[in-house]
PDB file of N, CA and C in Angstrom:
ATOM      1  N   UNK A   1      11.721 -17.849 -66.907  1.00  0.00           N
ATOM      2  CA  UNK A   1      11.032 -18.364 -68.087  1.00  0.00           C
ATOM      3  C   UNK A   1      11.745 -19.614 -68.557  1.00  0.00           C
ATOM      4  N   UNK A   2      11.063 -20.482 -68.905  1.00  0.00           N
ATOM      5  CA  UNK A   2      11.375 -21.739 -69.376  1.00  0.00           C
ATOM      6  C   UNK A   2      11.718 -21.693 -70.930  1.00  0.00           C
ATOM      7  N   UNK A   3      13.322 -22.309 -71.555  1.00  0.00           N
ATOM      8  CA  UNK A   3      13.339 -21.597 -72.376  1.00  0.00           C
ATOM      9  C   UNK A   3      12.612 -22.610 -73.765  1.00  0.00           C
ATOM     10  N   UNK A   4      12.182 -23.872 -72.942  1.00  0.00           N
ATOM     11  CA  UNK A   4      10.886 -24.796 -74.044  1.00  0.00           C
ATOM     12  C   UNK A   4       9.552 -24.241 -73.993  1.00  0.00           C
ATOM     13  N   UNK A   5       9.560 -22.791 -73.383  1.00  0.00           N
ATOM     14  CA  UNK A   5       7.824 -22.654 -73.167  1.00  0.00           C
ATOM     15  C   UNK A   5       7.904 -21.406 -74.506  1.00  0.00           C
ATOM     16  N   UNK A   6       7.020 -22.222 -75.751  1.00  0.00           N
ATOM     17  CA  UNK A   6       7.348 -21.615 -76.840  1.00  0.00           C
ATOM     18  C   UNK A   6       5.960 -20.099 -76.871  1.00  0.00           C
ATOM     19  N   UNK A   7       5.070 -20.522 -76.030  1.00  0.00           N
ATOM     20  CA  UNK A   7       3.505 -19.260 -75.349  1.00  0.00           C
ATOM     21  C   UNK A   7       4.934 -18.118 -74.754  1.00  0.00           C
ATOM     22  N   UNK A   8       5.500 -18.098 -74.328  1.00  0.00           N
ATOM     23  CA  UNK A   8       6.339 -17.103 -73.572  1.00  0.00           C
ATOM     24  C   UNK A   8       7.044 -16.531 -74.488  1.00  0.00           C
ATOM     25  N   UNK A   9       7.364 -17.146 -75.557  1.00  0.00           N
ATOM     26  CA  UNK A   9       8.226 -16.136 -76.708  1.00  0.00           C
ATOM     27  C   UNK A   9       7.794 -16.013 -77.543  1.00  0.00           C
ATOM     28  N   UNK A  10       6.175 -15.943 -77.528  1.00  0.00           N
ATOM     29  CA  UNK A  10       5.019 -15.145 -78.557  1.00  0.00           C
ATOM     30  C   UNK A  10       5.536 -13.776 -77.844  1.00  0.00           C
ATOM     31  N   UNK A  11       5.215 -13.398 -76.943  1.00  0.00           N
ATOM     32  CA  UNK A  11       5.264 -12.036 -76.286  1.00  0.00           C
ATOM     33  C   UNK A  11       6.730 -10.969 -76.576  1.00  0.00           C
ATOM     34  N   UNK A  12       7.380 -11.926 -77.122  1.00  0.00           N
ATOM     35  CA  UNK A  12       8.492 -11.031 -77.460  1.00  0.00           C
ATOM     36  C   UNK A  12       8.744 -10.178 -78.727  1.00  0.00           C
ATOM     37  N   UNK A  13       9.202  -8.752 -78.526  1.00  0.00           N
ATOM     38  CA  UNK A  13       9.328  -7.968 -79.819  1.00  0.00           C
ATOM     39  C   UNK A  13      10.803  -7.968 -80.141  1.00  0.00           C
ATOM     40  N   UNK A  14      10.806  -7.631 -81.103  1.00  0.00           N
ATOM     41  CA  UNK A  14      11.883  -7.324 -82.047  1.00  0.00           C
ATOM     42  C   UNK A  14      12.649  -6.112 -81.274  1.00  0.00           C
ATOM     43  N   UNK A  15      13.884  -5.898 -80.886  1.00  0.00           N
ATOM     44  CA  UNK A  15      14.980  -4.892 -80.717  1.00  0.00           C
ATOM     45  C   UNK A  15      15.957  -4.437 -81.086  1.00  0.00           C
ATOM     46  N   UNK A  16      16.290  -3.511 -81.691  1.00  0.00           N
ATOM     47  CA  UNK A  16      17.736  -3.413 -81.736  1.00  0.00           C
ATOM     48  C   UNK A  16      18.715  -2.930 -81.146  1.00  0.00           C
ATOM     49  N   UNK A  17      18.193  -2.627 -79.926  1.00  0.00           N
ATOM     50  CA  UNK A  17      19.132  -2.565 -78.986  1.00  0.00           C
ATOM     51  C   UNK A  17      19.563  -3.544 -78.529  1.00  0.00           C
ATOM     52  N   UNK A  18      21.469  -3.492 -78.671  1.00  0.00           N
ATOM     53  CA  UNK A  18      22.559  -4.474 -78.836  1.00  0.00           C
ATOM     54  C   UNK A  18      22.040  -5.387 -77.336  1.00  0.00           C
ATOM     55  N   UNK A  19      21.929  -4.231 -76.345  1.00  0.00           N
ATOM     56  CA  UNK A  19      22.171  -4.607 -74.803  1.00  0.00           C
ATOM     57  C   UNK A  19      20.495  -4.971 -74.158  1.00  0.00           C
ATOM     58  N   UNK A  20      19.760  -5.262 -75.217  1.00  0.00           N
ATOM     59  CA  UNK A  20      18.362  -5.903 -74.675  1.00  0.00           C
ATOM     60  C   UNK A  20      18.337  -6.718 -74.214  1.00  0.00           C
ATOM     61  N   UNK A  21      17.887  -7.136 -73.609  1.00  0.00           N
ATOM     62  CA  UNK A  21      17.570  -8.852 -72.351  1.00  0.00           C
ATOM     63  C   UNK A  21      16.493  -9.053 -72.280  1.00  0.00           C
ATOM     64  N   UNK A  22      15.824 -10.041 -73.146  1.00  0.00           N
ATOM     65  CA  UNK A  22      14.460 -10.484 -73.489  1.00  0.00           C
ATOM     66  C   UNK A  22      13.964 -10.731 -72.113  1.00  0.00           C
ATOM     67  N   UNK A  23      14.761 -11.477 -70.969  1.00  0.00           N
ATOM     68  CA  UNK A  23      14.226 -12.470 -69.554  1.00  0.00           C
ATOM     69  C   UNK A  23      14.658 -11.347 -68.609  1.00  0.00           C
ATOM     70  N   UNK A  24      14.790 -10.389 -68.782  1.00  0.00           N
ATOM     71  CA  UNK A  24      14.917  -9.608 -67.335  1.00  0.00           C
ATOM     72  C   UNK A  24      13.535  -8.249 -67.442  1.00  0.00           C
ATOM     73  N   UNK A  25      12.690  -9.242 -66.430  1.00  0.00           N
ATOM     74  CA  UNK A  25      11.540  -8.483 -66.092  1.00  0.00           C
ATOM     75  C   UNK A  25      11.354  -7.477 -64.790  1.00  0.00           C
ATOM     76  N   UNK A  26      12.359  -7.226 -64.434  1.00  0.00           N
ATOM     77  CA  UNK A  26      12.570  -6.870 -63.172  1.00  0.00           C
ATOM     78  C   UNK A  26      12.251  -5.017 -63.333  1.00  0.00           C
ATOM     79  N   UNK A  27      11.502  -4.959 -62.680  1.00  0.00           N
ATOM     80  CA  UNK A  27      11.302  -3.357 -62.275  1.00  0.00           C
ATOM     81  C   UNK A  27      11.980  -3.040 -61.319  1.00  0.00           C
ATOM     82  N   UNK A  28      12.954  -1.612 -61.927  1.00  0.00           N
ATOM     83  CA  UNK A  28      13.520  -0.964 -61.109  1.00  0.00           C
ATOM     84  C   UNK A  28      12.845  -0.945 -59.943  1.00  0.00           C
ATOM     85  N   UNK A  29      13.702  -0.962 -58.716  1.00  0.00           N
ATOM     86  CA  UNK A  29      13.089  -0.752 -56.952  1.00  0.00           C
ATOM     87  C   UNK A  29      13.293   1.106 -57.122  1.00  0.00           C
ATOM     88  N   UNK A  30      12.313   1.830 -56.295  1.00  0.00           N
ATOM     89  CA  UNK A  30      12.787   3.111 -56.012  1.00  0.00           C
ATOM     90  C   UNK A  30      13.384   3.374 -54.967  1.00  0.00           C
ATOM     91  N   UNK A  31      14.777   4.083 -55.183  1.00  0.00           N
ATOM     92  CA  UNK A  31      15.411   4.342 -53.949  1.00  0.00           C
ATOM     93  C   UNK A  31      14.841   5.427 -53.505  1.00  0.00           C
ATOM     94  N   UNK A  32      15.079   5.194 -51.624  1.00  0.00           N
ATOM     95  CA  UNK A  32      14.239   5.808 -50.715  1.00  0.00           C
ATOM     96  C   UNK A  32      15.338   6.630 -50.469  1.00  0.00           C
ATOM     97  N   UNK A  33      14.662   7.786 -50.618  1.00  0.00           N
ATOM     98  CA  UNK A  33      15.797   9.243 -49.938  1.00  0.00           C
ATOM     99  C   UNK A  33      15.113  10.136 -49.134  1.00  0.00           C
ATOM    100  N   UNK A  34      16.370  10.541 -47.762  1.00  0.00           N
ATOM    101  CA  UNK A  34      16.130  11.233 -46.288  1.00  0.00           C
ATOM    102  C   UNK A  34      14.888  12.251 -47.011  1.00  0.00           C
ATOM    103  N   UNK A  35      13.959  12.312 -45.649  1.00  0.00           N
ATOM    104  CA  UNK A  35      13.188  12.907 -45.759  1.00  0.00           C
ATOM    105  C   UNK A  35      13.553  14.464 -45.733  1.00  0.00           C
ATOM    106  N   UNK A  36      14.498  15.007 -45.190  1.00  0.00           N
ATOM    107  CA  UNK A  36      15.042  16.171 -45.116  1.00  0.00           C
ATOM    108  C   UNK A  36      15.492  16.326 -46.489  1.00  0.00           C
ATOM    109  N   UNK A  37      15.946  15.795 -47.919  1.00  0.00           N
ATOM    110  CA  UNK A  37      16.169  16.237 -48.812  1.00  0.00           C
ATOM    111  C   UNK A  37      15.277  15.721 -49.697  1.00  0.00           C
ATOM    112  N   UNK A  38      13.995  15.549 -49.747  1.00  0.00           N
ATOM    113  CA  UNK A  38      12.592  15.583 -50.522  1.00  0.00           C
ATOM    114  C   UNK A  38      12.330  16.769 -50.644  1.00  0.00           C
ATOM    115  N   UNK A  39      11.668  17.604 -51.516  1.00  0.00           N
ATOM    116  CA  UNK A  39      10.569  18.426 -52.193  1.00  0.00           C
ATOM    117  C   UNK A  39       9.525  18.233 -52.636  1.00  0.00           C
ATOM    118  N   UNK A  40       8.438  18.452 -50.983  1.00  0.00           N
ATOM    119  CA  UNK A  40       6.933  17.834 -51.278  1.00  0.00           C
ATOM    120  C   UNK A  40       6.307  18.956 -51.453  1.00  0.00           C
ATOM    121  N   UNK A  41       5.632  18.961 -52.061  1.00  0.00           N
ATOM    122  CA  UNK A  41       4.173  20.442 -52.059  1.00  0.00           C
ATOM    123  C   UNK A  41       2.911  19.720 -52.130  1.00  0.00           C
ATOM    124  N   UNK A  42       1.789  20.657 -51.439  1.00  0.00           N
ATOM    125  CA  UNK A  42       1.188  20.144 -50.908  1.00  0.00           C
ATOM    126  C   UNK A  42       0.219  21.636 -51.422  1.00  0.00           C
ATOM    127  N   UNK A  43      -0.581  20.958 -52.355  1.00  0.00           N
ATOM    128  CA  UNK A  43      -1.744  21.807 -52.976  1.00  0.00           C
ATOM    129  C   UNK A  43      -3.391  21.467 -52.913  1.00  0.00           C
ATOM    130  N   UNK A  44      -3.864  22.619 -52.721  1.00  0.00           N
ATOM    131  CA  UNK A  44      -5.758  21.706 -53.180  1.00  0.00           C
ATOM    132  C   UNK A  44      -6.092  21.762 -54.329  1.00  0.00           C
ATOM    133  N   UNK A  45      -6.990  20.956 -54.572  1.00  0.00           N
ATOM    134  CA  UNK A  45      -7.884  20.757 -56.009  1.00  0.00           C
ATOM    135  C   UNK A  45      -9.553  20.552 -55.856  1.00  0.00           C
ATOM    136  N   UNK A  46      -9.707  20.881 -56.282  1.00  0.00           N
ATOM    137  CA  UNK A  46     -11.139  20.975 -56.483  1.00  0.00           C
ATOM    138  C   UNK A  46     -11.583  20.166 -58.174  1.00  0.00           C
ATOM    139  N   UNK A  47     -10.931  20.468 -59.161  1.00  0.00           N
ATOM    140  CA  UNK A  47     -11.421  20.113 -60.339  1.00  0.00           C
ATOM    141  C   UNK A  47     -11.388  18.924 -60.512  1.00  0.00           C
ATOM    142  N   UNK A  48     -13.311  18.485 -61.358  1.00  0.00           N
ATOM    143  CA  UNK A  48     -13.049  16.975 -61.691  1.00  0.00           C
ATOM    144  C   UNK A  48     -13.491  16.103 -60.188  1.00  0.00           C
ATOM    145  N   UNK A  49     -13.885  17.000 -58.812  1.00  0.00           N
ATOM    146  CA  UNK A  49     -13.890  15.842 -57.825  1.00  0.00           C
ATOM    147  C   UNK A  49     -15.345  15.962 -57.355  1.00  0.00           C
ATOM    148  N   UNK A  50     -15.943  16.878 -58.504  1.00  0.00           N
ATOM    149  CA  UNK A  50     -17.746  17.007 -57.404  1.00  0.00           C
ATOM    150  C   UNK A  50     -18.363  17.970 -56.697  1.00  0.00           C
ATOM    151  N   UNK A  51     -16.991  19.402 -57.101  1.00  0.00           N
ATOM    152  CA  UNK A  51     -16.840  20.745 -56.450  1.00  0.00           C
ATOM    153  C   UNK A  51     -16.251  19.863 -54.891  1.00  0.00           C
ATOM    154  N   UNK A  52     -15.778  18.864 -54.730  1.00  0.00           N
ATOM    155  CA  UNK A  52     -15.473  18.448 -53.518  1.00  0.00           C
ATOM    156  C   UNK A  52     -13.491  19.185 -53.236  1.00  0.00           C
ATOM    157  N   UNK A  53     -13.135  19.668 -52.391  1.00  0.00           N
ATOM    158  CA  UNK A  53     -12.198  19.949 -51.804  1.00  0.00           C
ATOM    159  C   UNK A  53     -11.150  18.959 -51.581  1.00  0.00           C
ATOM    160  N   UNK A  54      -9.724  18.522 -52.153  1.00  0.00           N
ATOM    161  CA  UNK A  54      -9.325  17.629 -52.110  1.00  0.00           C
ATOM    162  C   UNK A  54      -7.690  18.514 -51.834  1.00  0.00           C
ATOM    163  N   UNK A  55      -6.779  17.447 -50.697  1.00  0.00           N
ATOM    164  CA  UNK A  55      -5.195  18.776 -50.499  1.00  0.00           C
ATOM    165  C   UNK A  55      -4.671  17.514 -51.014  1.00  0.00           C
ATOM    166  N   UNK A  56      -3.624  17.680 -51.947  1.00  0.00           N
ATOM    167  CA  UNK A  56      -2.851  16.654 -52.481  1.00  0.00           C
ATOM    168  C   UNK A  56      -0.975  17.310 -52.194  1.00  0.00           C
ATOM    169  N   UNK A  57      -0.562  15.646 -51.692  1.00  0.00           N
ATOM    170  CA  UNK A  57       0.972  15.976 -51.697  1.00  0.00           C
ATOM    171  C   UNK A  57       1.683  15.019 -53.087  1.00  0.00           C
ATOM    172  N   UNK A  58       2.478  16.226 -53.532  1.00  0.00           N
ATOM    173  CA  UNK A  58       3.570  15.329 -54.696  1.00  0.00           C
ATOM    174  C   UNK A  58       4.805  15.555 -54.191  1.00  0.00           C
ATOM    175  N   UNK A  59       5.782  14.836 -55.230  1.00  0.00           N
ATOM    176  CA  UNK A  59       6.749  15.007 -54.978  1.00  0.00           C
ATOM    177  C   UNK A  59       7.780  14.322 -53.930  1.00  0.00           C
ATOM    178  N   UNK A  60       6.749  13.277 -53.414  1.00  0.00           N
ATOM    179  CA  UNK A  60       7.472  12.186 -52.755  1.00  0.00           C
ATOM    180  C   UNK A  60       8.643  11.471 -53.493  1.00  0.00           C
ATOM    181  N   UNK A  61       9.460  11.042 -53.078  1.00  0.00           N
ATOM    182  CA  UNK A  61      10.901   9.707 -53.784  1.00  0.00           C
ATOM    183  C   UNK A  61      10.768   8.696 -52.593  1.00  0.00           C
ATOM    184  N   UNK A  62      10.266   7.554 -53.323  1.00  0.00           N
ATOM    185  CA  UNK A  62      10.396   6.832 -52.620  1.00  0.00           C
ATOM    186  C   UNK A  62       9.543   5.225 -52.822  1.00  0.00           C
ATOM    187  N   UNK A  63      10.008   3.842 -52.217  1.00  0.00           N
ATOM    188  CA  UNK A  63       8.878   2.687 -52.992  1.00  0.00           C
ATOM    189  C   UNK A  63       7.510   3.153 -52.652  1.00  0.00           C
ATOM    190  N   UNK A  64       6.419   2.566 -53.538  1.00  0.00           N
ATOM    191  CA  UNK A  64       5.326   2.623 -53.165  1.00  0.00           C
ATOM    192  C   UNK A  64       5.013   2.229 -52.062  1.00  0.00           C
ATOM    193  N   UNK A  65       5.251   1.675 -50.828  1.00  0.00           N
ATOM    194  CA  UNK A  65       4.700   1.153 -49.294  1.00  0.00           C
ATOM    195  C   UNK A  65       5.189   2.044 -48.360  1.00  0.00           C
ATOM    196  N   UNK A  66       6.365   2.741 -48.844  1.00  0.00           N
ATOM    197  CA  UNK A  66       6.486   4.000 -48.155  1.00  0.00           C
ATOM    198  C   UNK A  66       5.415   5.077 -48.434  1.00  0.00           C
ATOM    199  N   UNK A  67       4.986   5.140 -49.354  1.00  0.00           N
ATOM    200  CA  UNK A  67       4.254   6.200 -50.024  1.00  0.00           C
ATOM    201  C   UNK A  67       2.784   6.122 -49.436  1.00  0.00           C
ATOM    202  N   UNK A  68       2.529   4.519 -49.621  1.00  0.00           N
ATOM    203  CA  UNK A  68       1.326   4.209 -48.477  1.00  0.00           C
ATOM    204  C   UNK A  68       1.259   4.544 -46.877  1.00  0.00           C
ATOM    205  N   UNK A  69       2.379   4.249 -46.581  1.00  0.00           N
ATOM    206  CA  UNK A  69       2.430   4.421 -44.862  1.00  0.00           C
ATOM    207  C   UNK A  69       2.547   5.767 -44.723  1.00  0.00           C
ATOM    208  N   UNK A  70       2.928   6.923 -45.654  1.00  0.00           N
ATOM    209  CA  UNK A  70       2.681   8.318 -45.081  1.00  0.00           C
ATOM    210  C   UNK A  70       1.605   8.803 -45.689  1.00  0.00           C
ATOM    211  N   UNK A  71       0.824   8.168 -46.400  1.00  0.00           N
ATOM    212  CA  UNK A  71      -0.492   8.574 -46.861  1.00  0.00           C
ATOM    213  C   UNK A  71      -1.136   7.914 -45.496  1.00  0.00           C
ATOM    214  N   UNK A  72      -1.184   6.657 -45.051  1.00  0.00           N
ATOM    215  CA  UNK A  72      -1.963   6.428 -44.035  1.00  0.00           C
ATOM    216  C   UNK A  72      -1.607   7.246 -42.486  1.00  0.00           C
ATOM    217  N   UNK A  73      -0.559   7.320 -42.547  1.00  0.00           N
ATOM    218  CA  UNK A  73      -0.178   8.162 -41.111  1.00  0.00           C
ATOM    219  C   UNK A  73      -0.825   9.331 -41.423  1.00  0.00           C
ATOM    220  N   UNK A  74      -0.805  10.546 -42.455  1.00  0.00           N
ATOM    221  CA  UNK A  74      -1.779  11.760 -42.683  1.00  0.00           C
ATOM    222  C   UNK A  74      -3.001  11.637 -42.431  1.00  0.00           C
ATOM    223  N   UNK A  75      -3.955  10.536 -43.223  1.00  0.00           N
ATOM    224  CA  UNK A  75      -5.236  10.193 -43.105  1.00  0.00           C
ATOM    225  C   UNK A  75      -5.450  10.811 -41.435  1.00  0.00           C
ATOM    226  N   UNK A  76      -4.660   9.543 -40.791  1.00  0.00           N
ATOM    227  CA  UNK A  76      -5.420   9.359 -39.680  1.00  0.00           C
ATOM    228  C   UNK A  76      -5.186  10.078 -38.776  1.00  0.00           C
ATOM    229  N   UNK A  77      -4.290  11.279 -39.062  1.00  0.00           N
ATOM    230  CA  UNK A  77      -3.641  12.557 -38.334  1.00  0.00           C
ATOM    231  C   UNK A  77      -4.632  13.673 -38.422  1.00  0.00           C
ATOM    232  N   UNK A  78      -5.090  13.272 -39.512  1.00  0.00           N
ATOM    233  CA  UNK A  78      -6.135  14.418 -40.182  1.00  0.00           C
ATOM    234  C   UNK A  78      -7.470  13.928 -40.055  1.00  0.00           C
ATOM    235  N   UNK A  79      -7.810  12.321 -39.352  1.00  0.00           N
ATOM    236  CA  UNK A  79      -8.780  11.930 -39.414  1.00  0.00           C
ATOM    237  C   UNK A  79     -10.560  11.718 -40.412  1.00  0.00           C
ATOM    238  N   UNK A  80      -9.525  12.081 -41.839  1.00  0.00           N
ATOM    239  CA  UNK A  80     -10.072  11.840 -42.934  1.00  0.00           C
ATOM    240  C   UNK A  80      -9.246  10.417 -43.753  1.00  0.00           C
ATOM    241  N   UNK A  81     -10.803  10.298 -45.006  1.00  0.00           N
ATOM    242  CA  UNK A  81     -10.329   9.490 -45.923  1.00  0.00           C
ATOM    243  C   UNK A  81      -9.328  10.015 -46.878  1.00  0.00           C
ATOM    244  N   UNK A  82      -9.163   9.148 -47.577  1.00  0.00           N
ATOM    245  CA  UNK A  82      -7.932   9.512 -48.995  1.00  0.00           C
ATOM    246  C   UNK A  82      -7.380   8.391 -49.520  1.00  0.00           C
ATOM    247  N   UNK A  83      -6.327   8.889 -50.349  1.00  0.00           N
ATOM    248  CA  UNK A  83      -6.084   7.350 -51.473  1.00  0.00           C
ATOM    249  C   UNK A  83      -4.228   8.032 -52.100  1.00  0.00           C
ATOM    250  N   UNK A  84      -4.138   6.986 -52.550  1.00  0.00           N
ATOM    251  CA  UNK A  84      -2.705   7.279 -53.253  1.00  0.00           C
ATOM    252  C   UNK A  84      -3.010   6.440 -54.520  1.00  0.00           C
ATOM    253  N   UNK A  85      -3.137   7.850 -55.514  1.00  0.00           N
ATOM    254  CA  UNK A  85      -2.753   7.569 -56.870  1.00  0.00           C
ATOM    255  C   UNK A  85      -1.811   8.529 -57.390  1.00  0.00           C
ATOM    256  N   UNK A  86      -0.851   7.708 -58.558  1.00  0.00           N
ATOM    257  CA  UNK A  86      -0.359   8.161 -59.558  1.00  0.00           C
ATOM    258  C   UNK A  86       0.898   9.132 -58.525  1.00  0.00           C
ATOM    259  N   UNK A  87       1.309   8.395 -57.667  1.00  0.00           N
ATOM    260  CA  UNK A  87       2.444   8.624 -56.923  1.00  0.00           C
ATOM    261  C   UNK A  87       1.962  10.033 -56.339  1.00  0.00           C
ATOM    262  N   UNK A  88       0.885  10.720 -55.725  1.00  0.00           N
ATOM    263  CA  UNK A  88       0.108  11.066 -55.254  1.00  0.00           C
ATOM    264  C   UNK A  88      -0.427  10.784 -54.156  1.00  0.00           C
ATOM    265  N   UNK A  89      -0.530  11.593 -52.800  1.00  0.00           N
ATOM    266  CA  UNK A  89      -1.302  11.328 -51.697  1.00  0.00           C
ATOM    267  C   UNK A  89      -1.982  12.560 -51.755  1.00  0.00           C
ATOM    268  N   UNK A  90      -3.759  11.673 -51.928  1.00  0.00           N
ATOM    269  CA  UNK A  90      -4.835  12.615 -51.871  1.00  0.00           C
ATOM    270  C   UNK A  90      -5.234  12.101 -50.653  1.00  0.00           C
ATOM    271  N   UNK A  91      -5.679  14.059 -49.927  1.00  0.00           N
ATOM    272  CA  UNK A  91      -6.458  13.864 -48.707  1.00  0.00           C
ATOM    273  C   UNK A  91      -7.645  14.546 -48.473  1.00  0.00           C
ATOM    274  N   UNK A  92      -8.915  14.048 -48.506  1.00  0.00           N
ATOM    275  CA  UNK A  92      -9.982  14.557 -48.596  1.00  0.00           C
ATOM    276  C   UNK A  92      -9.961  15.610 -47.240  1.00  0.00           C
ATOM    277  N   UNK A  93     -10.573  16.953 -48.010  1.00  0.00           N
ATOM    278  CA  UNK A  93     -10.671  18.244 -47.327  1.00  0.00           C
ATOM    279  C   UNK A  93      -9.761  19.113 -47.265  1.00  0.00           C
ATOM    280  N   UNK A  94      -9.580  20.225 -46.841  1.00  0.00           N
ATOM    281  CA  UNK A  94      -8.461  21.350 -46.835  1.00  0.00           C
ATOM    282  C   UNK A  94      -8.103  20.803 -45.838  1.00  0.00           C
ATOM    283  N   UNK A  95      -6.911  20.394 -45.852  1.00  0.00           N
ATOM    284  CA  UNK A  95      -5.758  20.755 -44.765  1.00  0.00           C
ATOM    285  C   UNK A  95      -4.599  20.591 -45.093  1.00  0.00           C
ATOM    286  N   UNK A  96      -4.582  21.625 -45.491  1.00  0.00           N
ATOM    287  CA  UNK A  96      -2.720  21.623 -46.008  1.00  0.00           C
ATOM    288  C   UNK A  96      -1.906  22.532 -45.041  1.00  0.00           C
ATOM    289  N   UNK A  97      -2.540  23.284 -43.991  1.00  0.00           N
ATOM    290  CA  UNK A  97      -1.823  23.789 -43.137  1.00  0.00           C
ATOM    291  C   UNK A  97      -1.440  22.681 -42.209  1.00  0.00           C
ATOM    292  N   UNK A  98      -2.248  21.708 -41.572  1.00  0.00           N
ATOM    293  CA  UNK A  98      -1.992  20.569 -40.689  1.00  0.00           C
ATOM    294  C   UNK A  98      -0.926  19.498 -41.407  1.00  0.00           C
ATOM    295  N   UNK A  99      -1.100  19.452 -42.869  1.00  0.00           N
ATOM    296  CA  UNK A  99      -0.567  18.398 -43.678  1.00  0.00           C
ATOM    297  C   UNK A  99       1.243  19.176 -43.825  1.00  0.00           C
ATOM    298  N   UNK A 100       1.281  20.427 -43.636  1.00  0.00           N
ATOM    299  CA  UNK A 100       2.528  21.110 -43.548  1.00  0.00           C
ATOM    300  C   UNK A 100       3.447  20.805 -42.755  1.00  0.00           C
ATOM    301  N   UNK A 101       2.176  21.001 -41.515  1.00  0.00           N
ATOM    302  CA  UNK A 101       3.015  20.843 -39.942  1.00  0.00           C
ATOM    303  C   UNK A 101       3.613  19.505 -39.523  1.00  0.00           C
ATOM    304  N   UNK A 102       2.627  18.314 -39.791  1.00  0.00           N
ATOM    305  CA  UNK A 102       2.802  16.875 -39.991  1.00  0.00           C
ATOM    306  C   UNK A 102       4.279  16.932 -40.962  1.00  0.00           C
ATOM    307  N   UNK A 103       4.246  16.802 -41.945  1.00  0.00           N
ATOM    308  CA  UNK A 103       5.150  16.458 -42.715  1.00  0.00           C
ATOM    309  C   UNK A 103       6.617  17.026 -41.874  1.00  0.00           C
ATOM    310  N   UNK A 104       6.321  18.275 -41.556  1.00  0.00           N
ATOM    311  CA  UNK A 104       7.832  19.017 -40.918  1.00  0.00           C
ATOM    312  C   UNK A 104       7.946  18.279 -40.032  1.00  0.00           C
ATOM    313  N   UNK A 105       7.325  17.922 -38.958  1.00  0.00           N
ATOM    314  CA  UNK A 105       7.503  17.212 -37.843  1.00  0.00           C
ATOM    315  C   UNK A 105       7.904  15.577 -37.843  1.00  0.00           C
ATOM    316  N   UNK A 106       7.822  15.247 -38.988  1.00  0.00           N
ATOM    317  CA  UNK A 106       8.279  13.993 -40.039  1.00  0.00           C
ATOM    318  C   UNK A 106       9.695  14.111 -40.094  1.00  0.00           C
ATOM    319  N   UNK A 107      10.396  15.409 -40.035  1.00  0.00           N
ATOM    320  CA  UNK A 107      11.874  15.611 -40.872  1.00  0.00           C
ATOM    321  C   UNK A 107      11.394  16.161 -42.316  1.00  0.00           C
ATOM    322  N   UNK A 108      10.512  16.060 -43.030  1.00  0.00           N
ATOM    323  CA  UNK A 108      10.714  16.927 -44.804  1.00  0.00           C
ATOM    324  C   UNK A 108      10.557  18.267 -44.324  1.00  0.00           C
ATOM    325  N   UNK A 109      11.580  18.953 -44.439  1.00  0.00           N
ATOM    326  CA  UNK A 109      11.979  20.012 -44.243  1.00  0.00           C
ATOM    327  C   UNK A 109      11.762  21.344 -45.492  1.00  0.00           C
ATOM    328  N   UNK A 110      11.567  20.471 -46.628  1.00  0.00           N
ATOM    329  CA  UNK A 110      11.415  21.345 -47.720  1.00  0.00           C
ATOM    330  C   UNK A 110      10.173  20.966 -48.160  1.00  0.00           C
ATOM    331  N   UNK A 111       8.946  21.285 -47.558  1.00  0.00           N
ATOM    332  CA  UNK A 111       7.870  21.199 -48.067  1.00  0.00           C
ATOM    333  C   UNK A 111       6.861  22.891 -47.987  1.00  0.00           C
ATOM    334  N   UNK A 112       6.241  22.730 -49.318  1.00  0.00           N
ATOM    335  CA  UNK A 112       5.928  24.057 -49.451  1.00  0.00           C
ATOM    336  C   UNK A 112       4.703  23.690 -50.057  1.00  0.00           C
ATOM    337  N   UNK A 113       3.963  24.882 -49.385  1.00  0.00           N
ATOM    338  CA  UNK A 113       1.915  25.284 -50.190  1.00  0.00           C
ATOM    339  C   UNK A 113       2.369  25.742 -52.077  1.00  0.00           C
ATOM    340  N   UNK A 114       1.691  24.957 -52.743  1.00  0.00           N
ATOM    341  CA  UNK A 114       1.613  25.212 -53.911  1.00  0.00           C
ATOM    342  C   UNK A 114       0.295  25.910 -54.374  1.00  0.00           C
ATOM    343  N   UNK A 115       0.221  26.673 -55.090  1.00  0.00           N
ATOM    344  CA  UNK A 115      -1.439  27.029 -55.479  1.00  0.00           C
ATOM    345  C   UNK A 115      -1.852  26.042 -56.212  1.00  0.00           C
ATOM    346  N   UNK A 116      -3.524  26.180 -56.094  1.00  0.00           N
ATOM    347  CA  UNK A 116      -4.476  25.252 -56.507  1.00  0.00           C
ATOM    348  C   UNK A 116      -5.606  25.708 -56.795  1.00  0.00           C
TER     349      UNK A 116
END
């Protein structure tokens, strides 16, 4: 930030925290941790989707492009659509027994069927 660009320090609030830093916009990165010490579960849902059948995994750690590339490696393991929201990989249809086996065979070693 330019510190003559007086539009840029409209946006600023009031703090009183001593250790605030008006110019550091930086979002934490998420650190990526071994897949062997994750705790994913891997539940269905139905509610809210259309009576449609949906197996969702949480409980991932890790940046979002990781989070994409094992949502897309499932998809296409499972040869369905799906999406990643809200740090969430939804996979259209039941398969959370295949989505089990996948993941173990990944290394996450601690992944478990949650009810749904």
């Amino acid at each position: 930030m330019n510190s003559n660009d007086w539009k840029d320090k409209l946006a600023f609030a009031y703090s009183t925290n001593p250790n605030y830093n008006p110019n550091n916009n930086e979002e934490e990165e998420q650190v990526s941790v071994e897949p062997q010490k994750q705790v994913l579960r891997v539940r269905l849902e139905k509610k809210n989707r259309g009576g449609k059948t949906v197996s969702i995994v949480t409980g991932f750690v890790g940046s979002e492009e990781e989070l994409k590339n094992l949502a897309k490696h499932l998809k296409s393991r499972c040869g369905v659509g799906g999406s990643v929201k809200d740090d969430e990989i939804i996979i259209q249809g039941d398969f959370r027994d295949k989505i089990l086996n996948l993941l173990q065979e990944l290394g996450y070693k601690n992944v478990k069927k949650a009810g749904g």
